[in-house]
Protein backbone atom coordinates (compact mmCIF):
# COMPACT_ATOMS: atom_id res chain seq x y z
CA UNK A 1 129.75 109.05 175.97
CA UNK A 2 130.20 111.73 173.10
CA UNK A 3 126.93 112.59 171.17
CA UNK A 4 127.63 112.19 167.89
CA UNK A 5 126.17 115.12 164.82
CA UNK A 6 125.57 115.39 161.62
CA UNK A 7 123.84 116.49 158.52
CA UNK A 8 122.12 114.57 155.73
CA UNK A 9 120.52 115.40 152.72
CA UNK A 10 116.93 113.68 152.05
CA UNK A 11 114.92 114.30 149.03
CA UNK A 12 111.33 113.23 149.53
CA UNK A 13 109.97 111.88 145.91
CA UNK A 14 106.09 112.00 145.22
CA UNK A 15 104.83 108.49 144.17
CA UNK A 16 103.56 108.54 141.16
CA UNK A 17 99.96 107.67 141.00
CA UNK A 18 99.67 104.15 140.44
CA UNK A 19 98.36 103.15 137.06
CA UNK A 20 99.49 106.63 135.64
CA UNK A 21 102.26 105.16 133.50
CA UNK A 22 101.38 103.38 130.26
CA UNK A 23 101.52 99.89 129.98
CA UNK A 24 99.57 99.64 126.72
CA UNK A 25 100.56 101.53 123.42
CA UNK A 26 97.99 101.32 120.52
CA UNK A 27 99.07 103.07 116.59
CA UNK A 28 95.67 104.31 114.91
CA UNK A 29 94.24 103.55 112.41
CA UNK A 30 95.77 99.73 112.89
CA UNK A 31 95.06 98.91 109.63
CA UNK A 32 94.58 101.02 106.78
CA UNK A 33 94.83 100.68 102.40
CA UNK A 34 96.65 103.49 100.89
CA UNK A 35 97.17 104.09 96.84
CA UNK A 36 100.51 105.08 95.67
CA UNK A 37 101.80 108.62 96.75
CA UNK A 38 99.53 108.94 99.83
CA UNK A 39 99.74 110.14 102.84
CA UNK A 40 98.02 109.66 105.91
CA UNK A 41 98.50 110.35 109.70
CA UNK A 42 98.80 107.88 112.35
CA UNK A 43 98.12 108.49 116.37
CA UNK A 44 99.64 106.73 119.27
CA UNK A 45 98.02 106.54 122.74
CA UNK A 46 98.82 104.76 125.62
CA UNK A 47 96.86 103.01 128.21
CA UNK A 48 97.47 102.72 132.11
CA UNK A 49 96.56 99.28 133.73
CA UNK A 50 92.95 100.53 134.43
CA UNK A 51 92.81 101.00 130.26
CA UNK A 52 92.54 104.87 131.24
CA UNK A 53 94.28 106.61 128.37
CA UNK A 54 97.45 108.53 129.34
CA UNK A 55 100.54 111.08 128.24
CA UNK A 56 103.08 109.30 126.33
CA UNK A 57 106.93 110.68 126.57
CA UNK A 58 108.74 110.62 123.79
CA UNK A 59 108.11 108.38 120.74
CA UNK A 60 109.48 107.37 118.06
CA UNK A 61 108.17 106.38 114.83
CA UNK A 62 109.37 103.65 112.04
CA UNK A 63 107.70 102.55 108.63
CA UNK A 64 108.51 100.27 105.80
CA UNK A 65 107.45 101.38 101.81
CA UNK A 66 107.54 104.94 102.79
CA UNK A 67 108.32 107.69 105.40
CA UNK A 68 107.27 108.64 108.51
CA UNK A 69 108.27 111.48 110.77
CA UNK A 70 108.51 112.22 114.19
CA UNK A 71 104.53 113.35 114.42
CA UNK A 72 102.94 110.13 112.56
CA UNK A 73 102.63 111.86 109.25
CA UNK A 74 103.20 108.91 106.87
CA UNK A 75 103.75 109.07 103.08
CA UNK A 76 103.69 105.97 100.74
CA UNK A 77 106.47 104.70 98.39
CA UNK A 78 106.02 103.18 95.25
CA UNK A 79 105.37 99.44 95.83
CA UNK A 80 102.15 97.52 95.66
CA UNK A 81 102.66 95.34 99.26
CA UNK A 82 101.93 95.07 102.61
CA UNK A 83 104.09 96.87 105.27
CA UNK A 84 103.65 98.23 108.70
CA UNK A 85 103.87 101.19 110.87
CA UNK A 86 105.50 101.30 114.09
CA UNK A 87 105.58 103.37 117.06
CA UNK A 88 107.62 102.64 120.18
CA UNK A 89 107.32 104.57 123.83
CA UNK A 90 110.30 102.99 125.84
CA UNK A 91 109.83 99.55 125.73
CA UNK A 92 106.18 99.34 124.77
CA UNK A 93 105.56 99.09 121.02
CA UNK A 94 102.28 99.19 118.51
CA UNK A 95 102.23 98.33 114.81
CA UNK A 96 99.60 99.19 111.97
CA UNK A 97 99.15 97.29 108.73
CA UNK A 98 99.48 99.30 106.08
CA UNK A 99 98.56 97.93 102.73
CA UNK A 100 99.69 100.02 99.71
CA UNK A 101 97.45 99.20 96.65
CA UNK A 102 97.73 101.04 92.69
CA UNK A 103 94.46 102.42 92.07
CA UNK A 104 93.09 100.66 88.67
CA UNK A 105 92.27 102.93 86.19
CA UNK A 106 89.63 102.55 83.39
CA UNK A 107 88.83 105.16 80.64
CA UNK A 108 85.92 105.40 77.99
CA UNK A 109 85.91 107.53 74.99
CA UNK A 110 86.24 108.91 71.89
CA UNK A 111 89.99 109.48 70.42
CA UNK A 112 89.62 110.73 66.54
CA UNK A 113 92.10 109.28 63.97
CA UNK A 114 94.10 112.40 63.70
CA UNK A 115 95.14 111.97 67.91
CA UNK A 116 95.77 107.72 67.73
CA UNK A 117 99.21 108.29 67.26
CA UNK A 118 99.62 110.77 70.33
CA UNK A 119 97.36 108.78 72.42
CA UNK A 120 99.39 105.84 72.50
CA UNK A 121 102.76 107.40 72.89
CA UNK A 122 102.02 110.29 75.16
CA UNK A 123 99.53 107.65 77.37
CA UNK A 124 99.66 104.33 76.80
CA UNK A 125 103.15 103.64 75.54
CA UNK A 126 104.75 103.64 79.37
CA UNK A 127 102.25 101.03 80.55
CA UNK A 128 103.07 98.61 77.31
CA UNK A 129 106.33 97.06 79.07
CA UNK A 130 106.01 94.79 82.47
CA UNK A 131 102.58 96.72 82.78
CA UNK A 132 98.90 95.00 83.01
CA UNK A 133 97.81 97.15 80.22
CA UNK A 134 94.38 95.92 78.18
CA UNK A 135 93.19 98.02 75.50
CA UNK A 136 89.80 96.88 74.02
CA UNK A 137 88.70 98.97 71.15
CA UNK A 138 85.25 99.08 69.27
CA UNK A 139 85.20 99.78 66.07
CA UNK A 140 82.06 101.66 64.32
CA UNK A 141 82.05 101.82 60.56
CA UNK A 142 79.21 103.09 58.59
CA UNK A 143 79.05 102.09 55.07
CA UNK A 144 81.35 99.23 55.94
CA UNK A 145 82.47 97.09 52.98
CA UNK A 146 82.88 93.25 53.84
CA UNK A 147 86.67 93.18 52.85
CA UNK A 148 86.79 95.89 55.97
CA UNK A 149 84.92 93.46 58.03
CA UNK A 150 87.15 90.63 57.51
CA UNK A 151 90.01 92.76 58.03
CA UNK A 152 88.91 94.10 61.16
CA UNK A 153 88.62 90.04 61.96
């Protein structure tokens, strides 16, 4: 009988610790209302199966009605809607709702005669078109003769 030799190669791999990967992603805040222009910056962590939080790999980031890059820093576009926020972490993936509101703005007081004219067309004038513009206006008149009165009307 002839003994037979060799040599083999074996590379002994640590278990990972079970529950150590993440089976849960969550994106914070997971639903937030932003104003035009804004920017805010979202967080991802992920969950093992005992809802311990742990180290995510690489992820990636998405977002509709504005831009996001690859830390979670998210700046809004210029549409009044709903959208979301993604992240993803292989095949686990979280969204946030972002909802992307125009801030209403009122103003009160006085504009003298001499600045109507530049009022309207330096700050009203691009509101006028396709705009919810509403300009109420009180009028104070001393001395007020009733053919200004009924103009006025």
């Amino acid at each position: 009988m002839k003994a037979v030799h060799g040599t083999a190669t074996v590379d002994i791999l640590k278990e990972q610790e079970p529950g150590s990967q993440p089976v849960r992603l969550e994106v914070y805040p997971q639903e937030v209302s932003l104003g035009k222009g804004d920017t805010r910056t979202f967080a991802a962590k992920g969950f093992d199966q005992q809802g311990r939080v742990v180290p995510l790999s690489k992820v990636v980031w998405a977002a509709e009605g504005g831009y996001i890059d690859d830390r979670g820093f998210f700046q809004v576009g210029q549409a009044d809607v709903s959208f979301r926020v993604s992240v993803s972490c292989g095949d686990l993936k979280s969204t946030s709702k972002v909802v992307i509101k125009g801030i209403d703005a009122r103003w009160t007081g006085e504009v003298s005669h001499q600045r109507w004219s530049q009022f309207y067309n330096k700050v009203l004038m691009k509101h006028v078109m396709g705009k919810k513009l509403k300009l109420k206006v009180v009028v104070e008149l001393t001395d007020a003769t009733a053919e200004d009165v009924e103009q006025m009307r």
